[in-house]
C-alpha atoms as a PDB file:
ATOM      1  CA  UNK A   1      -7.578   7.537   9.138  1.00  0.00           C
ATOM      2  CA  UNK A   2      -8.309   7.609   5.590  1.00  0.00           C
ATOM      3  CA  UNK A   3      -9.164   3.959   4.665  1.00  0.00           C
ATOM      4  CA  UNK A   4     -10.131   4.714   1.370  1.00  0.00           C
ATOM      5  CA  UNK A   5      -7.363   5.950   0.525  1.00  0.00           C
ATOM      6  CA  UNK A   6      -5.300   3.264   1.229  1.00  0.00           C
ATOM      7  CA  UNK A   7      -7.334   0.902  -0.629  1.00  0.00           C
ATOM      8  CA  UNK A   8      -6.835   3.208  -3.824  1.00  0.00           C
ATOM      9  CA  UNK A   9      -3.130   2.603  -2.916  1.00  0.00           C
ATOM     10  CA  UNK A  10      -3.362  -0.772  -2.546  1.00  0.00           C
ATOM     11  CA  UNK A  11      -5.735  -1.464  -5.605  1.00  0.00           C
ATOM     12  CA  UNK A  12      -3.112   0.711  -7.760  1.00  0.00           C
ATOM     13  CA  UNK A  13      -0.094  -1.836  -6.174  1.00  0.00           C
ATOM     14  CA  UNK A  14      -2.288  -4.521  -7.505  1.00  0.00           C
ATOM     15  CA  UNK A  15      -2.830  -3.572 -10.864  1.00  0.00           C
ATOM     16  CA  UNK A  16      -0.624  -0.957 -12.334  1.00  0.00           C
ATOM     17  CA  UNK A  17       2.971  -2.389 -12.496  1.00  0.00           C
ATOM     18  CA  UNK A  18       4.916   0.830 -12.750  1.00  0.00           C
ATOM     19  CA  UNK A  19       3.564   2.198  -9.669  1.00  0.00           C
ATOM     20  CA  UNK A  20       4.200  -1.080  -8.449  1.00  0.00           C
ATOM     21  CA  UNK A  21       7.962  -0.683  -9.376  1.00  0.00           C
ATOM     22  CA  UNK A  22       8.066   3.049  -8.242  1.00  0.00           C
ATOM     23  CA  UNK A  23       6.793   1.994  -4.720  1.00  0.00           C
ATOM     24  CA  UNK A  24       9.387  -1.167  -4.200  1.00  0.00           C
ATOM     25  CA  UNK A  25      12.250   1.558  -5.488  1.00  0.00           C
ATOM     26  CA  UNK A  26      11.293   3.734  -3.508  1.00  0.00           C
ATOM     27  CA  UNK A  27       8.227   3.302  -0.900  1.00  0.00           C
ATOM     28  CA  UNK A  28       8.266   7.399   0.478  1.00  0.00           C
ATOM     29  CA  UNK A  29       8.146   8.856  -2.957  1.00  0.00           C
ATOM     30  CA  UNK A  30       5.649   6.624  -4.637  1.00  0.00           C
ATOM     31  CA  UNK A  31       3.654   8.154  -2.321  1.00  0.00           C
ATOM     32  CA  UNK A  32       4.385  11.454  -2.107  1.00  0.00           C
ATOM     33  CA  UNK A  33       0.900  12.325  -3.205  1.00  0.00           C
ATOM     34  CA  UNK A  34      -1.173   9.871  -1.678  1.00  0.00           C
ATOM     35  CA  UNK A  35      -3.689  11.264   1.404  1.00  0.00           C
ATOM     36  CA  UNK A  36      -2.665   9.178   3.834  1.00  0.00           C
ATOM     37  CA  UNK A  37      -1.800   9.142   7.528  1.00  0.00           C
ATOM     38  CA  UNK A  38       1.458   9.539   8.946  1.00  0.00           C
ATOM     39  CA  UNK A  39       0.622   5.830  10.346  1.00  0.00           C
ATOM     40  CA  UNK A  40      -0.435   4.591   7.259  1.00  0.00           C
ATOM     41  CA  UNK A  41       2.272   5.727   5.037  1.00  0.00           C
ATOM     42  CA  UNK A  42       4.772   4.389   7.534  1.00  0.00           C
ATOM     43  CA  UNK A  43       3.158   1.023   7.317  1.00  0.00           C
ATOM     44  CA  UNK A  44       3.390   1.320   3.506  1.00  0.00           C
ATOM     45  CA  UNK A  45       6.859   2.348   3.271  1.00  0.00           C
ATOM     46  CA  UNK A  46       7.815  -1.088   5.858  1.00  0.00           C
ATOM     47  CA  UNK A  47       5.121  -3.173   3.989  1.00  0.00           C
ATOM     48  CA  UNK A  48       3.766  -3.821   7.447  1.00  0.00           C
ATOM     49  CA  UNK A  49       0.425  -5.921   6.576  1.00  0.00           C
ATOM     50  CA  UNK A  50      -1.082  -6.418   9.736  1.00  0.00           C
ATOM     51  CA  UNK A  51      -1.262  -2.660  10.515  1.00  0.00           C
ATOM     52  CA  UNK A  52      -2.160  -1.887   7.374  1.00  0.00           C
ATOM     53  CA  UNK A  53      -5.118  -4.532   7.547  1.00  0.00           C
ATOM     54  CA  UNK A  54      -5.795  -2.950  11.003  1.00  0.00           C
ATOM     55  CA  UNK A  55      -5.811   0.375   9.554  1.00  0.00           C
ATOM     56  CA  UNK A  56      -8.813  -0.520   6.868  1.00  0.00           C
ATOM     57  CA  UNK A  57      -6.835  -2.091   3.875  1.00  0.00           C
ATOM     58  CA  UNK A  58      -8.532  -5.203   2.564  1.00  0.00           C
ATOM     59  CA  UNK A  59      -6.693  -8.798   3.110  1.00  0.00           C
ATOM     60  CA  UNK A  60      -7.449  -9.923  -0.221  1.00  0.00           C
ATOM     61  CA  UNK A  61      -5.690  -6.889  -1.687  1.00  0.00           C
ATOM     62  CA  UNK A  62      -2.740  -6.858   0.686  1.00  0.00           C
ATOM     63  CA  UNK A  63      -2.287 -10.968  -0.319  1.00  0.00           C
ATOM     64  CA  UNK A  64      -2.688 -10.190  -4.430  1.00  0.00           C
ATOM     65  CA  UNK A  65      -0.167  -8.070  -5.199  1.00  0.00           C
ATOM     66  CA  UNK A  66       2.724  -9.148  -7.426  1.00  0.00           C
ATOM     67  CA  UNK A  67       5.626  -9.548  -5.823  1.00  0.00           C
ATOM     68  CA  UNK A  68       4.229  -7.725  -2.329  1.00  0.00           C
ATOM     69  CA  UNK A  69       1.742  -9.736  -1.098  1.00  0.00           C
ATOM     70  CA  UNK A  70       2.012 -13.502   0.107  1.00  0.00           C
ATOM     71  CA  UNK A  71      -0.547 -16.472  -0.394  1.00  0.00           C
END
């Protein structure tokens, strides 16, 4: 599990808009470079929020980001 990582990739949704707009065009390729998990790159590309809370991303990022996260 690389919880770090997804935090960078959840901090980046959060605050850089055209990785923001790469990712909702097109989920598997925004993150073609990331180091994540199988698991966690599936829960990405489904913007599955529980398992990616479960997997070490931090609520208050997954509820932030524009247009991705819910308050």
């Amino acid at each position: 599990m690389s919880r770090y990582e997804t935090n960078v990739v959840l901090y980046r949704l959060k605050k850089d808009a055209a990785f923001r707009a790469r990712f909702r065009a097109d989920p598997r390729q925004a993150l073609a470079d990331a180091d994540l998990t199988d698991e966690e790159r599936e829960a990405f590309a489904r913007w599955d929020a529980r398992t990616l809370n479960d997997l070490g991303g931090m609520l208050h990022l997954l509820i932030s980001i524009p247009g991705l996260g819910s308050h």
